[in-house]
Protein backbone atom coordinates (compact mmCIF):
# COMPACT_ATOMS: atom_id res chain seq x y z
CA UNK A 1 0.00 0.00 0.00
CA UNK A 2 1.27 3.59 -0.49
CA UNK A 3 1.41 6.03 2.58
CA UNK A 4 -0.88 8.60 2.68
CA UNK A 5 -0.63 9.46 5.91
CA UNK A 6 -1.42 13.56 6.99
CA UNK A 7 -3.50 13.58 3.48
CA UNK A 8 -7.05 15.19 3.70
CA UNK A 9 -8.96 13.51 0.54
CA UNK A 10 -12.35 14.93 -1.07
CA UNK A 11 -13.74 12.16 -3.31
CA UNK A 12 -16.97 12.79 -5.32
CA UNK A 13 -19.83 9.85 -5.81
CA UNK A 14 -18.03 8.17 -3.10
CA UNK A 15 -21.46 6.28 -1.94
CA UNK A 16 -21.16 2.96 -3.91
CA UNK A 17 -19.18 1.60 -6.30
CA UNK A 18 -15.90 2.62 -7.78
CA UNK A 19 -16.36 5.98 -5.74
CA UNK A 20 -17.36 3.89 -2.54
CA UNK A 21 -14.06 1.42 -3.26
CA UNK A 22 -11.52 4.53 -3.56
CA UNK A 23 -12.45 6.36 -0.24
CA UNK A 24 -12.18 2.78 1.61
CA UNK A 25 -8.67 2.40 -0.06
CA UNK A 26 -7.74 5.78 0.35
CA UNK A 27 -8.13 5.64 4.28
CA UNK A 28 -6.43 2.04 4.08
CA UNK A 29 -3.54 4.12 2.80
CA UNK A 30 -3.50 6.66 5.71
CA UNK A 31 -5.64 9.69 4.29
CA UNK A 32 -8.39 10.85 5.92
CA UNK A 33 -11.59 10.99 3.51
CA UNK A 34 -14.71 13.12 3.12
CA UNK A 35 -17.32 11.04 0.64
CA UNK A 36 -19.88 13.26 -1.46
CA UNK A 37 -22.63 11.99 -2.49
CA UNK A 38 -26.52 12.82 -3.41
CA UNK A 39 -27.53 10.13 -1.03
CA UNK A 40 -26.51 11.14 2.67
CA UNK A 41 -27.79 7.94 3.98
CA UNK A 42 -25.29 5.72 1.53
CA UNK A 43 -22.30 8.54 2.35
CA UNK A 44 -22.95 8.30 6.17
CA UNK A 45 -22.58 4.23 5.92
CA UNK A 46 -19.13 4.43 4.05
CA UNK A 47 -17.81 7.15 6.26
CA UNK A 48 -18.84 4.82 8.88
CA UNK A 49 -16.82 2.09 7.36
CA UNK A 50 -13.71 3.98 6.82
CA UNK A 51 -13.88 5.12 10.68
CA UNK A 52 -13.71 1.57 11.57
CA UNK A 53 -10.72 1.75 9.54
CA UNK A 54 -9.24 3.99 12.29
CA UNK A 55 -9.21 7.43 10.43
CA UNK A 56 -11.33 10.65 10.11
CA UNK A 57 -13.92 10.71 7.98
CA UNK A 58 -16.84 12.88 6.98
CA UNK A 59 -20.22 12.28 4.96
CA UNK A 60 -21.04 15.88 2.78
CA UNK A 61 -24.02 16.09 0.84
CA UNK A 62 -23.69 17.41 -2.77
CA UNK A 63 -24.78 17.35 -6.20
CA UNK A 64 -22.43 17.92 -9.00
CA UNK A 65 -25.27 20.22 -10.47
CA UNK A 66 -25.79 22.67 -8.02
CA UNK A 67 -23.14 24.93 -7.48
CA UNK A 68 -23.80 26.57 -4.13
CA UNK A 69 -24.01 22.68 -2.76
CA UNK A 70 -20.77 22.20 -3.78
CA UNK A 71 -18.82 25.14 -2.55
CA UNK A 72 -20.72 24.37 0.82
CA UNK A 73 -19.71 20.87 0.64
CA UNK A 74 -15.92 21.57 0.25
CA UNK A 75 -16.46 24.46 2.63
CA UNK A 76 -17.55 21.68 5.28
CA UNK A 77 -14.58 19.55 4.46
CA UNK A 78 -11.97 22.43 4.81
CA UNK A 79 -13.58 23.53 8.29
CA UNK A 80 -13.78 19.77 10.04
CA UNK A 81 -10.93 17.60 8.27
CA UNK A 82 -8.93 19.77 6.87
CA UNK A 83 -7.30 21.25 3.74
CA UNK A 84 -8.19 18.85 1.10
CA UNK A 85 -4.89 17.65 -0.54
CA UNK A 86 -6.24 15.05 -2.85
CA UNK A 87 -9.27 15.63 -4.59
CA UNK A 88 -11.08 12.56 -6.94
CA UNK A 89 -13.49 13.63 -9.21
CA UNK A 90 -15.50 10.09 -9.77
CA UNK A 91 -19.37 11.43 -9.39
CA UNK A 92 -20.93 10.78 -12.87
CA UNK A 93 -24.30 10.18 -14.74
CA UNK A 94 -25.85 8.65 -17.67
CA UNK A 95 -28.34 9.67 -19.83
CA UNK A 96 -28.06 7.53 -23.00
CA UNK A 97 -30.04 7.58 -25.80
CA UNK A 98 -29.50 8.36 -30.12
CA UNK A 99 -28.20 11.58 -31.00
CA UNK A 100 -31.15 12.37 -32.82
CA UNK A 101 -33.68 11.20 -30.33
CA UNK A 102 -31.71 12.65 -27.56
CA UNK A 103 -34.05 15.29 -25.55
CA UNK A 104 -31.75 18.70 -24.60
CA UNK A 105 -32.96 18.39 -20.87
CA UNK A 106 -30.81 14.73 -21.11
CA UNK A 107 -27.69 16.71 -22.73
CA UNK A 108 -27.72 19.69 -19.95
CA UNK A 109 -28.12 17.62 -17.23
CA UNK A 110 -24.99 15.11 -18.41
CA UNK A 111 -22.75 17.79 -19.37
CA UNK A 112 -23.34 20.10 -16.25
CA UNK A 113 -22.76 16.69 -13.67
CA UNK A 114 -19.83 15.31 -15.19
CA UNK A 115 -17.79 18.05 -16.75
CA UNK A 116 -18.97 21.37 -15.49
CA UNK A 117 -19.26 20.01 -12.21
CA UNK A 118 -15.61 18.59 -12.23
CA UNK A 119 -14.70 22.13 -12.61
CA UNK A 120 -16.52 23.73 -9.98
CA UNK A 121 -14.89 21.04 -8.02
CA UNK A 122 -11.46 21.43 -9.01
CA UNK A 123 -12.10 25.40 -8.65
CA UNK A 124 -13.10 25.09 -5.16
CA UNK A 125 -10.46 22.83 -3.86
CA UNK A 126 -7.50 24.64 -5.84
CA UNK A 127 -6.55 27.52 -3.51
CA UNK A 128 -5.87 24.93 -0.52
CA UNK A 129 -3.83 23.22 -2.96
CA UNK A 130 -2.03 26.45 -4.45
CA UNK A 131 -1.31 27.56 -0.54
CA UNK A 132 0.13 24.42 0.63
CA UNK A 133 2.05 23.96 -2.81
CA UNK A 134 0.70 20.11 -2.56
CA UNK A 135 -1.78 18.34 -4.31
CA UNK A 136 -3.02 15.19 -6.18
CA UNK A 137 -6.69 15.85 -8.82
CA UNK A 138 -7.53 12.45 -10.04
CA UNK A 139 -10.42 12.80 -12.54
CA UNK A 140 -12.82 9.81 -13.48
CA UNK A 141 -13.15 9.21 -17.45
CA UNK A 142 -14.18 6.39 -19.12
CA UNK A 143 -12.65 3.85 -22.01
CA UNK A 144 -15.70 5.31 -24.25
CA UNK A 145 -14.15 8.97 -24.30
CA UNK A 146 -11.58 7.64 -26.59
CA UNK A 147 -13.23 4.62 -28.40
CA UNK A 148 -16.91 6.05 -28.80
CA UNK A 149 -20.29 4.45 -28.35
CA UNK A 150 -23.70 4.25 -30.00
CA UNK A 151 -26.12 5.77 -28.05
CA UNK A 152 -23.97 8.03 -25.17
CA UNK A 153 -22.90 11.01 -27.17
CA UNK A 154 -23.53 13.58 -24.02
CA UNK A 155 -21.75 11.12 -21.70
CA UNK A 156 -18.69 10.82 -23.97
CA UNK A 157 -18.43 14.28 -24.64
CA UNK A 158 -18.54 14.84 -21.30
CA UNK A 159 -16.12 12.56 -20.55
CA UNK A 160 -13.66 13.26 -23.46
CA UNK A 161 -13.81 16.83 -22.11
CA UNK A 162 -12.71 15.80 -18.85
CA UNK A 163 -9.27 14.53 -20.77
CA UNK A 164 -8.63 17.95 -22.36
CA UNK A 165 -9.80 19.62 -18.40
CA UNK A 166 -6.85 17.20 -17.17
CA UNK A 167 -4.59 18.05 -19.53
CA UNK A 168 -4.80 22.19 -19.16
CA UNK A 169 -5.48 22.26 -15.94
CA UNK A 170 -2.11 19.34 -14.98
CA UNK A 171 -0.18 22.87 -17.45
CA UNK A 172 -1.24 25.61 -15.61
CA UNK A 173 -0.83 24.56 -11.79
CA UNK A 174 2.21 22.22 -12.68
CA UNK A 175 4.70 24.92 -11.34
CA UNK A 176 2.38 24.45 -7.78
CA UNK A 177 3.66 20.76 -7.71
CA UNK A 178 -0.13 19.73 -8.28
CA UNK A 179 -0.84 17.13 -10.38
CA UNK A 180 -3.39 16.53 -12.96
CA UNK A 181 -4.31 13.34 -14.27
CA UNK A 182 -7.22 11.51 -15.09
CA UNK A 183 -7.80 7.51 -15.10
CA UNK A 184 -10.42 5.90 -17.86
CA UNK A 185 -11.48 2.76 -16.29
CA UNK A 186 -13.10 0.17 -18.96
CA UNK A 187 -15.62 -2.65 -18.17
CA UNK A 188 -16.15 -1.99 -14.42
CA UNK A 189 -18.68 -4.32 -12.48
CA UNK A 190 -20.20 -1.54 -10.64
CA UNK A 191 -23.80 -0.51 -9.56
CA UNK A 192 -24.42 1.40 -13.20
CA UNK A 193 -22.93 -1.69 -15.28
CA UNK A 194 -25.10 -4.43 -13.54
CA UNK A 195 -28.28 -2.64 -15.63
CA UNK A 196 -26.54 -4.43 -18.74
CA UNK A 197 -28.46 -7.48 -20.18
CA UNK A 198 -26.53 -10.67 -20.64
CA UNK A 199 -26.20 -10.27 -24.36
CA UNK A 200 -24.90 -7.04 -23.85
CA UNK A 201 -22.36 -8.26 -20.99
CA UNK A 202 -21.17 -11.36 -23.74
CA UNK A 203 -20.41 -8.56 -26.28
CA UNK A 204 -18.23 -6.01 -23.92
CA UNK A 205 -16.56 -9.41 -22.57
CA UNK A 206 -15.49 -10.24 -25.85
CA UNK A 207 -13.46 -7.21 -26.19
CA UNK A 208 -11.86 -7.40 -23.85
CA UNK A 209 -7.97 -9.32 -24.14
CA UNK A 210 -7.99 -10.53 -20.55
CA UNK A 211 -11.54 -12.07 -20.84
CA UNK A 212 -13.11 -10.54 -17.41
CA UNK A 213 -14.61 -7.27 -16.63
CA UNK A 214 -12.82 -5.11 -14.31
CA UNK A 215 -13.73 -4.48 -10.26
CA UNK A 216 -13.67 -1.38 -8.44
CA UNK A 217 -11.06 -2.38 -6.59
CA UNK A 218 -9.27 -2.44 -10.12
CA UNK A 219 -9.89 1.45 -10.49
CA UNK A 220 -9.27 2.29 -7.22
CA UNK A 221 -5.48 0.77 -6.94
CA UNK A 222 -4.62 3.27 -9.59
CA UNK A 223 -6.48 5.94 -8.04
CA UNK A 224 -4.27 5.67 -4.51
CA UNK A 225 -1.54 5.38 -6.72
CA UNK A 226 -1.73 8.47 -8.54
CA UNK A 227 -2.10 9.97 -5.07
CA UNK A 228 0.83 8.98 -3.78
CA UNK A 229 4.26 10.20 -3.43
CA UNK A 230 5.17 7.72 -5.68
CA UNK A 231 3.42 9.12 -8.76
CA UNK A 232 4.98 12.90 -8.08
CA UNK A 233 6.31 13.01 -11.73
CA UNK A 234 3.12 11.63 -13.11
CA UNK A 235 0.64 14.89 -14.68
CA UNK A 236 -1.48 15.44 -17.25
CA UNK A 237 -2.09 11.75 -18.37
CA UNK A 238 -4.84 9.43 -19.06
CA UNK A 239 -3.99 5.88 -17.28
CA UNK A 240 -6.33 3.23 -18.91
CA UNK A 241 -7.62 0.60 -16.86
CA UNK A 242 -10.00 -1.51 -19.00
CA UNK A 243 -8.39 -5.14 -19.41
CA UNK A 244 -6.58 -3.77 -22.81
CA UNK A 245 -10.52 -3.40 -24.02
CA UNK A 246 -8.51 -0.16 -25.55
CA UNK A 247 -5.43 0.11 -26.35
């Protein structure tokens, strides 16, 4: 495990899955972990399992949408862990359907969760980062953002515009030693995969060279990696984790 020990960490649509698997493995590392979430109830339970782990934690109620929830959220964070030192932007939605069919209420809402809201994030947790001249953004793609998909055009565009956030963003505060990268997991089995009929599953399996979808745990490894010490010299790059699904 990598030390992480002193490290406050903020990590978004931290309730279940991938999200859920990160905070645990953050505070198995040492940091001390807020988890946002929509659902309080499902944020309350993990904070309550990383306690049990022995460190701080704190449940913060958000939505990537609403701006004033998430400058209160981080606000929260700051006041009762801490300066927030690694921040992982995971919190996404989904809101398939054809481009042509696709109503504008189902674009807004996708684009303004998963991309605008990883900025107001990343905007809110930047001057802790700037002041203390530390910090680790991990931002939460997907393999589709660089392979495409029938039917998720706001989602990947979304997502593909979290690479090019990564990318700027990793330039500009480089010279703060904060880095910038962002992690595109592929097949995960997680809450919003297990919706995925059996034919559908058999199809994604096949492309996949090691034959097996991914866990959270998986995504999450790579996650407390980029955190780390370890990965100092590591910014503004996209680490794959999909099985070689793309390559």
């Amino acid at each position: 495990m990598f030390s992480l020990n002193g490290q406050i960490a903020l990590v978004t649509g931290g309730s279940q899955g991938i999200g859920r698997a990160t905070a645990l493995t953050l505070a198995q590392c040492g940091a001390d972990v807020a988890v946002m979430a929509r659902s309080m109830d499902k944020c309350e339970a993990v904070a309550g399992e990383i306690t049990a782990l022995g460190r701080r934690a704190l449940a913060v109620k958000g939505d990537l949408g609403n701006a004033d929830e998430i400058k209160a959220a981080v606000e929260k964070v700051s006041s009762e862990l801490g300066s927030v030192s690694i921040l992982v932007n995971n919190a996404a939605i989904t809101r398939d359907g054809l481009m042509l069919r696709m109503k504008r209420n189902d674009w807004d809402d996708v684009i303004n969760t998963n991309l605008t809201g990883v900025f107001l994030m990343t905007q809110a947790v930047l001057p802790m980062m700037t002041k203390a001249r530390r910090g680790r953004i991990i931002n939460l793609t997907s393999v589709v953002a660089q392979s495409g998909n029938v039917g998720q055009v706001n989602y990947i565009s979304a997502k593909s515009g979290i690479i090019g956030f990564t990318k700027a963003v990793a330039r500009e505060y480089a010279s703060r030693n904060i880095t910038v990268n962002a992690i595109a997991p592929g097949f995960i089995e997680t809450p919003m995969t297990a919706a995925l009929n059996e034919a559908a599953r058999n199809a994604m399996l096949e492309q996949i060279p090691l034959k097996r979808p991914g866990t959270d745990l998986d995504v999450a490894h790579a996650v407390a990696f980029l955190a780390s010490d370890e990965a100092g010299y590591i910014t503004g790059q996209v680490i794959n984790v999909n099985g070689g699904m793309y390559m």
